[in-house]
Protein backbone atom coordinates (compact mmCIF):
# COMPACT_ATOMS: atom_id res chain seq x y z
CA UNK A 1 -39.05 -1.44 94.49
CA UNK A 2 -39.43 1.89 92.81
CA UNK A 3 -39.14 5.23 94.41
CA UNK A 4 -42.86 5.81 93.98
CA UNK A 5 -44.24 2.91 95.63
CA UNK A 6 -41.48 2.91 99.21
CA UNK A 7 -43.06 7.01 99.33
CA UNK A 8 -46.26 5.27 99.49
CA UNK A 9 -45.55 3.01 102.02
CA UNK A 10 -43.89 5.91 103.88
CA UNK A 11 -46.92 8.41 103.77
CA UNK A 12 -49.03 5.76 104.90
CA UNK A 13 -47.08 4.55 107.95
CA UNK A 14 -46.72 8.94 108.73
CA UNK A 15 -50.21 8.69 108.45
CA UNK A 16 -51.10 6.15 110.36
CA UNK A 17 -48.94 7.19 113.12
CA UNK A 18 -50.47 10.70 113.35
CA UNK A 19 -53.33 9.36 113.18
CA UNK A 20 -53.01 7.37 116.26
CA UNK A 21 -51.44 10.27 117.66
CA UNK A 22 -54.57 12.70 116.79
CA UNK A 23 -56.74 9.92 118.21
CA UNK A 24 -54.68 9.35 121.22
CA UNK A 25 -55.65 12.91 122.35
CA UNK A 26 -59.43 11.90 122.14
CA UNK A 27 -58.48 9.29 125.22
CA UNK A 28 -56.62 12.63 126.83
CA UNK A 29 -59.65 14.76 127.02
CA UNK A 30 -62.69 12.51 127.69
CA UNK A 31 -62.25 8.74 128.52
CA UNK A 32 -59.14 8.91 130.82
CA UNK A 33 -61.25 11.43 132.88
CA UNK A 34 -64.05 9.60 132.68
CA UNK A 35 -62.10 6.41 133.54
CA UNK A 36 -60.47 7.74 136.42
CA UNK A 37 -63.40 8.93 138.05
CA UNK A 38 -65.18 5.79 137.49
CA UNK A 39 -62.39 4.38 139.22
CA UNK A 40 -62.63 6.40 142.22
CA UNK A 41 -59.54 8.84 141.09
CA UNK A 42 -61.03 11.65 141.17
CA UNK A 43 -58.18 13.00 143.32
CA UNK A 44 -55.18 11.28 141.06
CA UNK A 45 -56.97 13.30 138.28
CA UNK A 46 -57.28 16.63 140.03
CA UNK A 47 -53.08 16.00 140.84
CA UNK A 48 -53.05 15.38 137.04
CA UNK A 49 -54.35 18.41 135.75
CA UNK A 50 -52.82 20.49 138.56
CA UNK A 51 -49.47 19.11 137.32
CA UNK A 52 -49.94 19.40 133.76
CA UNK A 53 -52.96 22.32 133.24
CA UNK A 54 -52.64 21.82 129.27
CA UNK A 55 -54.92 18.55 129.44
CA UNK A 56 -57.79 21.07 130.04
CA UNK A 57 -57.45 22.51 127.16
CA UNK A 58 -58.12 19.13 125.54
CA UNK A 59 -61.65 19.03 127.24
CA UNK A 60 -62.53 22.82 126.16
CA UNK A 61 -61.72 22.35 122.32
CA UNK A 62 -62.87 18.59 122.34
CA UNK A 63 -65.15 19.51 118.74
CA UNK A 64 -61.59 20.69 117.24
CA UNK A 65 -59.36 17.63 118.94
CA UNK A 66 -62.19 15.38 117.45
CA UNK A 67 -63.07 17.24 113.87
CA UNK A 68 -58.97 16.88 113.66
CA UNK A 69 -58.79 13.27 114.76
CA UNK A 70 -62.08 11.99 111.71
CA UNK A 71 -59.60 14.32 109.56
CA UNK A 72 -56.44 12.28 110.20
CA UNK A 73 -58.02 8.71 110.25
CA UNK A 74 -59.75 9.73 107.29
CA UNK A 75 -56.26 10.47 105.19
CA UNK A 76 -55.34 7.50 106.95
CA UNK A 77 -58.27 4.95 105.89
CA UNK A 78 -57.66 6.21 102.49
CA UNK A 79 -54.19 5.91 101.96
CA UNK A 80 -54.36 2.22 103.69
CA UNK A 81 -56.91 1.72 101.25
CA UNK A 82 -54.99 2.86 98.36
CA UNK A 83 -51.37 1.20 99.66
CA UNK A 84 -52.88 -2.14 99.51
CA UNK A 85 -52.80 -2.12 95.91
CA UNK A 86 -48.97 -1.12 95.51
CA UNK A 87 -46.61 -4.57 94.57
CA UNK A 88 -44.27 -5.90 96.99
CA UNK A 89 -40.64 -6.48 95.76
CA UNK A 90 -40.03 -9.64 94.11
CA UNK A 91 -37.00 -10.33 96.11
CA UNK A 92 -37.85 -12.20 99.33
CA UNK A 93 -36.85 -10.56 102.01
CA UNK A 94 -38.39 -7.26 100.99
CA UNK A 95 -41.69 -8.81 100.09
CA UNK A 96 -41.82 -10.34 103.79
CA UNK A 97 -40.71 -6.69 105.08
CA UNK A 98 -42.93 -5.05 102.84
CA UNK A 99 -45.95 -7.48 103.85
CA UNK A 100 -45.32 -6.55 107.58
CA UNK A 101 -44.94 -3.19 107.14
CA UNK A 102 -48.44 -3.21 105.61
CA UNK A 103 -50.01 -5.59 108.16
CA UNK A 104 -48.49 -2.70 111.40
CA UNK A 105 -49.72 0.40 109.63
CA UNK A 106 -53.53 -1.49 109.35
CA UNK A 107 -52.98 -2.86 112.50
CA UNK A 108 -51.86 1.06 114.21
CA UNK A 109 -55.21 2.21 112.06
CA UNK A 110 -57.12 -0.16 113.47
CA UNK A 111 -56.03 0.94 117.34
CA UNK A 112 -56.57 4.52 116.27
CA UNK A 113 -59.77 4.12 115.22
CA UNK A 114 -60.73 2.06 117.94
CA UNK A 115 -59.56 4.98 120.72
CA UNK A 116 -61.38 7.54 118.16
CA UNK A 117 -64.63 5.26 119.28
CA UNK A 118 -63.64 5.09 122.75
CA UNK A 119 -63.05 8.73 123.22
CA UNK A 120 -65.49 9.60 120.79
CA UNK A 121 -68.27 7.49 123.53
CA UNK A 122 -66.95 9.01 126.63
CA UNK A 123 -67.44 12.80 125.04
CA UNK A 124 -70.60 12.90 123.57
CA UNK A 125 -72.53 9.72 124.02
CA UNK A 126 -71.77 9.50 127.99
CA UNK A 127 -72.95 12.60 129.04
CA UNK A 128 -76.46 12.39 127.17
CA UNK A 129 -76.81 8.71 128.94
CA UNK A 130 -75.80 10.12 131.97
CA UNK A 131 -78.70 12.72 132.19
């Protein structure tokens, strides 16, 4: 496998991984508030935030945590798109490695992108049902 193509593969697993990161802080600031009042946990979330006061800050920039998080999946989506095209090695065992190192990073892309959605619901559509 040629240097070129294993950087590939390793700037698209980075990727994906910050972008599941980047979309993991959509859940922070609007569905697992959301969720836990739903829930009746209003009070487990109040001892949340009282423990840990930076997840407000999460809810007050929620246009920047989100604008960040499309960024990220975005790079992400692309380079996915782009990796699929890069050969496997012809020896066995690295084409099976290489084939399930493709098949996590879509499948981490594909979780990010779902919690993008779910976050994404629970910030802005929610609230304009909810009035």
């Amino acid at each position: 496998m040629a240097a070129s193509e294993i950087d590939g593969l390793h700037k698209v697993r980075a990727a994906s991984v910050l972008s599941l990161f980047s979309s993991g802080s959509t859940l922070i600031c609007c569905a697992l508030p959301a969720l836990l009042v739903a829930l009746g946990a209003g009070a487990a979330l109040s001892s949340l935030v009282s423990a840990v006061p930076q997840l407000v800050w999460f809810s007050e920039h929620k246009g920047t945590v989100f604008a960040f998080a499309a960024v990220m999946l975005t790079v992400s989506g692309a380079l996915q798109w782009r990796a699929r095209l890069l050969p496997c090695p012809i020896d066995p065992v690295l084409a099976e490695v290489c084939t399930k190192t493709r098949r996590r990073s879509f499948a981490v892309y594909l979780v990010s992108v779902v919690l993008f959605v779910v976050g994404g619901f629970f910030a802005f559509v929610a609230p304009i049902l909810n009035s």
